[in-house]
Protein backbone atom coordinates (compact mmCIF):
# COMPACT_ATOMS: atom_id res chain seq x y z
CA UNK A 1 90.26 95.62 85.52
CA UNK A 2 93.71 96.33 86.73
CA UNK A 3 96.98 96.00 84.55
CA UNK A 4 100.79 96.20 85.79
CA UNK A 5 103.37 97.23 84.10
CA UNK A 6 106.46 95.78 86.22
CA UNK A 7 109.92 96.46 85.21
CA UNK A 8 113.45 95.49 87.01
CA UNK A 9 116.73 96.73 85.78
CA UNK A 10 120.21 97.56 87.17
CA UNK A 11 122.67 100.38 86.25
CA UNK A 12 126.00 99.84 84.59
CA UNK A 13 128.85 99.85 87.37
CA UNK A 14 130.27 102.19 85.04
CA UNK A 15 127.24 104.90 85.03
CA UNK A 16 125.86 104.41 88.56
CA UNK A 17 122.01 106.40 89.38
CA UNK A 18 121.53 108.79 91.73
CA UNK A 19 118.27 109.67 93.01
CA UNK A 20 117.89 112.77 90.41
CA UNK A 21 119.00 109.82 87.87
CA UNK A 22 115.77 107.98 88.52
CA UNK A 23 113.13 110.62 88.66
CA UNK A 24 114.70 112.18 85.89
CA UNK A 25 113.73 108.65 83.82
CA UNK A 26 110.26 108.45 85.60
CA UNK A 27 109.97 112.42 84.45
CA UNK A 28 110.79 110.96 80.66
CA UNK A 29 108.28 108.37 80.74
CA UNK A 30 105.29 110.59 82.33
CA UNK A 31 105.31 112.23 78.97
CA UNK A 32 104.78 109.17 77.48
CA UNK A 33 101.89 108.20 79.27
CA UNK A 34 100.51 111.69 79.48
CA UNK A 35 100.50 111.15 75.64
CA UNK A 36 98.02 108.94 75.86
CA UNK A 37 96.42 109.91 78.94
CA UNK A 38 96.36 113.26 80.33
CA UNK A 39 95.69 112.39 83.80
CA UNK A 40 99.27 110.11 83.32
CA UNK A 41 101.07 113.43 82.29
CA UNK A 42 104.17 115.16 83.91
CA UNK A 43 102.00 117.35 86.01
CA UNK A 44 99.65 114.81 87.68
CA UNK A 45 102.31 113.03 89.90
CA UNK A 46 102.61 113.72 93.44
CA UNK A 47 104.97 111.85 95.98
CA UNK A 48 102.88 109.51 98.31
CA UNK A 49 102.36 110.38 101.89
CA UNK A 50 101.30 108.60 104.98
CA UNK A 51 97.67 110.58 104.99
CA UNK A 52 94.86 111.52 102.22
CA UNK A 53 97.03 115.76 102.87
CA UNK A 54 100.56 114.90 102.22
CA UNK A 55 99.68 112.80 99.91
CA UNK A 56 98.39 116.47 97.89
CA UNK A 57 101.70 118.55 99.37
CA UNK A 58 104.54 117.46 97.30
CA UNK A 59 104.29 117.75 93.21
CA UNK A 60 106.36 115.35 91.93
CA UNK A 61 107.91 117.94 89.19
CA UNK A 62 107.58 121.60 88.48
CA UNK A 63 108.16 122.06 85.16
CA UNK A 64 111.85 121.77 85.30
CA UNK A 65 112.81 118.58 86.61
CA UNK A 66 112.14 116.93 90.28
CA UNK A 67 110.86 119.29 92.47
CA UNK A 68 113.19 120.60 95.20
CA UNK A 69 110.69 119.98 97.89
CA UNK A 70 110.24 116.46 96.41
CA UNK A 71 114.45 115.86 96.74
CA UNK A 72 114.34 116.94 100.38
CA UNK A 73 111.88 114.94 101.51
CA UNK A 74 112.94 111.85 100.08
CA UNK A 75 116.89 112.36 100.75
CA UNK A 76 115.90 112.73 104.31
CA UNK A 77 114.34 109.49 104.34
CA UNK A 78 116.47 107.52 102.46
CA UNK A 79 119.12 108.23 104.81
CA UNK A 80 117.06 107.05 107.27
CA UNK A 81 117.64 102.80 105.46
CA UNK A 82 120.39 101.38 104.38
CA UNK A 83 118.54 98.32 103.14
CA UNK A 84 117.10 99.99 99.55
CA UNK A 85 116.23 103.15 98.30
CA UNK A 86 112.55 103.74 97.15
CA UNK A 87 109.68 105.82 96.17
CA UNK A 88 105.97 105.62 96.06
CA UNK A 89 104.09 108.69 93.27
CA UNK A 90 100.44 108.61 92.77
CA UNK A 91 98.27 110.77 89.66
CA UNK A 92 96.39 112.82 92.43
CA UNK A 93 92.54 111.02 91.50
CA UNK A 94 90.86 109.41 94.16
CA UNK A 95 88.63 107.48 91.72
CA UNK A 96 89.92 103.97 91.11
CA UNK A 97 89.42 103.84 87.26
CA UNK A 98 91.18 107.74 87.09
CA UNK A 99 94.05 106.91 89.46
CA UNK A 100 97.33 105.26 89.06
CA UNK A 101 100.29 104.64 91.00
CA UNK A 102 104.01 103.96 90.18
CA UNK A 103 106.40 102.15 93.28
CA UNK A 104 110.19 102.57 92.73
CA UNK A 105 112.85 100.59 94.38
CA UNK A 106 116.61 100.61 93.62
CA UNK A 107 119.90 100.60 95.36
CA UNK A 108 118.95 97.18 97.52
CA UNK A 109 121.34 96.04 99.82
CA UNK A 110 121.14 91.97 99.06
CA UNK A 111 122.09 93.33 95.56
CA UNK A 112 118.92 92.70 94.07
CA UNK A 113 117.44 94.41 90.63
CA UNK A 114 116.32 97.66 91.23
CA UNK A 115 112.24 97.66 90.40
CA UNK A 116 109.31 99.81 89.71
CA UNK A 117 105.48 98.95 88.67
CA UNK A 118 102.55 101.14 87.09
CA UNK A 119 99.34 100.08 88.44
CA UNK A 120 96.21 101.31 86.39
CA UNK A 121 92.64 100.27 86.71
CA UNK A 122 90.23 100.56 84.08
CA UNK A 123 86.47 99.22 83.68
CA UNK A 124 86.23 95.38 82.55
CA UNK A 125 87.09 94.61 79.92
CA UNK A 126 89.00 97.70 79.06
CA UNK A 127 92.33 98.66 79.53
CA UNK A 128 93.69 101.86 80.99
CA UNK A 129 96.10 102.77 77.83
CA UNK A 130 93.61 101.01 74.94
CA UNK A 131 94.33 98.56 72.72
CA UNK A 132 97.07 96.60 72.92
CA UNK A 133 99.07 98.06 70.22
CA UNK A 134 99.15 101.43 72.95
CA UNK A 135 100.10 98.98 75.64
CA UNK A 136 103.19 97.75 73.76
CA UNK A 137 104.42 100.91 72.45
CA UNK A 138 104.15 102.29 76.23
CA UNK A 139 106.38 98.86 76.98
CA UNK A 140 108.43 99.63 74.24
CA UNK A 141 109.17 103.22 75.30
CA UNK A 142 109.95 102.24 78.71
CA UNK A 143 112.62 99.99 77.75
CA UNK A 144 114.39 102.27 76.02
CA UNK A 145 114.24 104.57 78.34
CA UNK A 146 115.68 101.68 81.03
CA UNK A 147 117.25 98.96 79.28
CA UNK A 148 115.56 96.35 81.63
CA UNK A 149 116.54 92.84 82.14
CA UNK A 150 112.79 91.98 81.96
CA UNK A 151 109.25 93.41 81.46
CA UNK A 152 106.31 92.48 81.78
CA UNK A 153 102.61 93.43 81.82
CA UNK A 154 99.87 91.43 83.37
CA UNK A 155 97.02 91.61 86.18
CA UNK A 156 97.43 91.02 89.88
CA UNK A 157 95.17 87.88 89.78
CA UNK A 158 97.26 85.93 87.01
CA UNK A 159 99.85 83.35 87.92
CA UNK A 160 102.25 82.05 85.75
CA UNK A 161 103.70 78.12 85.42
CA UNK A 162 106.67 78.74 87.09
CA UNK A 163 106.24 80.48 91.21
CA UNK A 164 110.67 81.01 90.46
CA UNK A 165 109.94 82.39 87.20
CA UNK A 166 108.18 85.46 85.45
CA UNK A 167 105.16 84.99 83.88
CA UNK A 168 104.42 86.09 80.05
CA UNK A 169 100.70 87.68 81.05
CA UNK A 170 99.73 89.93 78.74
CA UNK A 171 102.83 91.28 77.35
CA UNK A 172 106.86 89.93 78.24
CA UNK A 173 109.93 91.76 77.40
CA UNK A 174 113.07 89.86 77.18
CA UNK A 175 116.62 91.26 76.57
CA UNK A 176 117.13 88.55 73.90
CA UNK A 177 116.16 88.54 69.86
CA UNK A 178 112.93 85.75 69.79
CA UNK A 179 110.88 85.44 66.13
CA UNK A 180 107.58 83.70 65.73
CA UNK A 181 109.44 80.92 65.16
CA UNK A 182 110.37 81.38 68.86
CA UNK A 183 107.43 81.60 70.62
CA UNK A 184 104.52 80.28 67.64
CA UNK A 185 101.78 80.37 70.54
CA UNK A 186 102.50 84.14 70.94
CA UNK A 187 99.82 86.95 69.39
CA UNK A 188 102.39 88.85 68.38
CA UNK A 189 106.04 89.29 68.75
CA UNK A 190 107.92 92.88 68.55
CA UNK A 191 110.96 93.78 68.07
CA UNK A 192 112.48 97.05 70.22
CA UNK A 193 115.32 98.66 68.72
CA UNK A 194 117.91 101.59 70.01
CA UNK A 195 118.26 105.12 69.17
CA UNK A 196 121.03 103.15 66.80
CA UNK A 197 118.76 100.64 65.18
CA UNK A 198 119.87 98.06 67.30
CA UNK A 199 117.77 95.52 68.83
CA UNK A 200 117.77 95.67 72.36
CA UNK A 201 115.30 92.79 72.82
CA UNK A 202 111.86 91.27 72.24
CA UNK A 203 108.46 91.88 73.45
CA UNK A 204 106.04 88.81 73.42
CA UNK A 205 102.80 89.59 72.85
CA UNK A 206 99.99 86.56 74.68
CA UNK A 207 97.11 88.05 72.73
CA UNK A 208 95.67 90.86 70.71
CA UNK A 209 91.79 89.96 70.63
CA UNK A 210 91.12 92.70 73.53
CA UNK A 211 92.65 93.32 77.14
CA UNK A 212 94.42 90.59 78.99
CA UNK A 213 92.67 88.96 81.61
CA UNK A 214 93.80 87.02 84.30
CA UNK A 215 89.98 84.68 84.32
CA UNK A 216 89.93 84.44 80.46
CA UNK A 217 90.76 80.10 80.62
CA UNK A 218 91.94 81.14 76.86
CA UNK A 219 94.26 83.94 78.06
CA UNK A 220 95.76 81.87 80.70
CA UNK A 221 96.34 79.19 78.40
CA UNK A 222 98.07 81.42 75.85
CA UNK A 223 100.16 82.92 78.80
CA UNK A 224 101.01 79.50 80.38
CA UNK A 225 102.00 77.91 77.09
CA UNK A 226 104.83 80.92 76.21
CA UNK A 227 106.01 80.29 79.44
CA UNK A 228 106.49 76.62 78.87
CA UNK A 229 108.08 77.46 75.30
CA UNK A 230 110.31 79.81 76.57
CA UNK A 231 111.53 77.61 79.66
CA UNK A 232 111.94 74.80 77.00
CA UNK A 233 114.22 76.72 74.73
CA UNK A 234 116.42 77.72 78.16
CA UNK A 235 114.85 81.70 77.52
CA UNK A 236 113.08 82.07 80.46
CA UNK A 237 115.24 83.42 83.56
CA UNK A 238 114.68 83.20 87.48
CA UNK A 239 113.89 85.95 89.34
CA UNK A 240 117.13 84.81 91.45
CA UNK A 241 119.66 85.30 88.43
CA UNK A 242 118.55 88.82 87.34
């Protein structure tokens, strides 16, 4: 079974992200996931390369920050396109339910939200990161890390109500306060809160009975009706508007 985390975001125009920027935040939350998974941990990330070799020359961090090998090759070739910066790491394991990848995009040209998704694949019905209590607190650590403008976690083969729209899947992080009262057809509904205490926004949990699955008719259902809710209340945003 395979689970995304997808997150977009965009820097203030007053503190704008360099290239050391980003990896330094990727570098942040690879101890989170190592936490929890030791082949997810600082030292298992390589930068991706055209063949099965390159793919194994280039550790994505050495202990101190982004590796200098790692800043030259990807400098180089993002000044190669002027149409958006990005990067592509992988955990090193060939094995499908061992490996994971993470694709990066930021600095687009049309203006667009800068991006990234975690792909991890796990044996049915499992997850990857465990129960879904794990899952959000990963969520919740990566938005404080990047203060998104929406989150969400879900597998490849779910689609949501709305094509124009994100879908809740398993888990949906909003930049807004939401309560139960919100979103009643959610499993659960979790605040995330600043360094400060201060709420930065909601994650909206589909359900906590095991793993989301995108061929469970009652996952779907619970999926497709927060969707509907939050499009109701006006809470659900376009992909064009972020």
């Amino acid at each position: 079974m395979s689970h995304e985390l997808h997150l977009q975001f965009r820097a203030s125009a007053d503190s704008p992200l360099d290239l050391e920027d980003h990896l330094a935040m990727v570098r942040r939350f690879t101890h989170i996931l190592g936490a929890e998974d030791a082949l997810l941990g600082e030292s298992a990330w390589y930068l991706c390369g055209d063949t099965k070799g390159d793919s194994y020359r280039y550790p994505l961090f050495d202990g101190h920050g982004p590796a200098a090998a790692v800043l030259a090759v990807l400098r180089q070739e993002m000044a190669k396109d002027d149409v958006l910066k990005s990067f592509a790491i992988w955990n090193g394991r060939m094995e499908s339910e061992k490996g994971a990848s993470i694709w990066y995009y930021f600095d687009r040209a049309d203006d667009a939200a800068s991006a990234w998704s975690l792909a991890l694949v796990s044996k049915p019905p499992a997850s990857r990161l465990g129960t879904w209590t794990t899952v959000a607190r990963v969520l919740r650590e990566a938005v404080k890390i990047w203060q998104p403008l929406l989150a969400t976690v879900d597998t490849r083969n779910y689609d949501g109500v709305f094509p124009d729209r994100p879908g809740a899947g398993w888990m949906l992080y909003l930049p807004i306060i939401l309560t139960e009262q919100h979103v009643p057809e959610a499993g659960a509904v979790i605040g995330v809160l600043d360094s400060n205490n201060k709420q930065l926004g909601t994650i909206v949990v589909s359900v906590t009975d095991g793993p989301f699955s995108g061929t469970n008719p009652e996952h779907i259902r619970s999926g497709h009706a927060i969707e509907v809710r939050l499009a109701d209340l006006g809470l659900l945003p376009r992909y064009i508007d972020l």
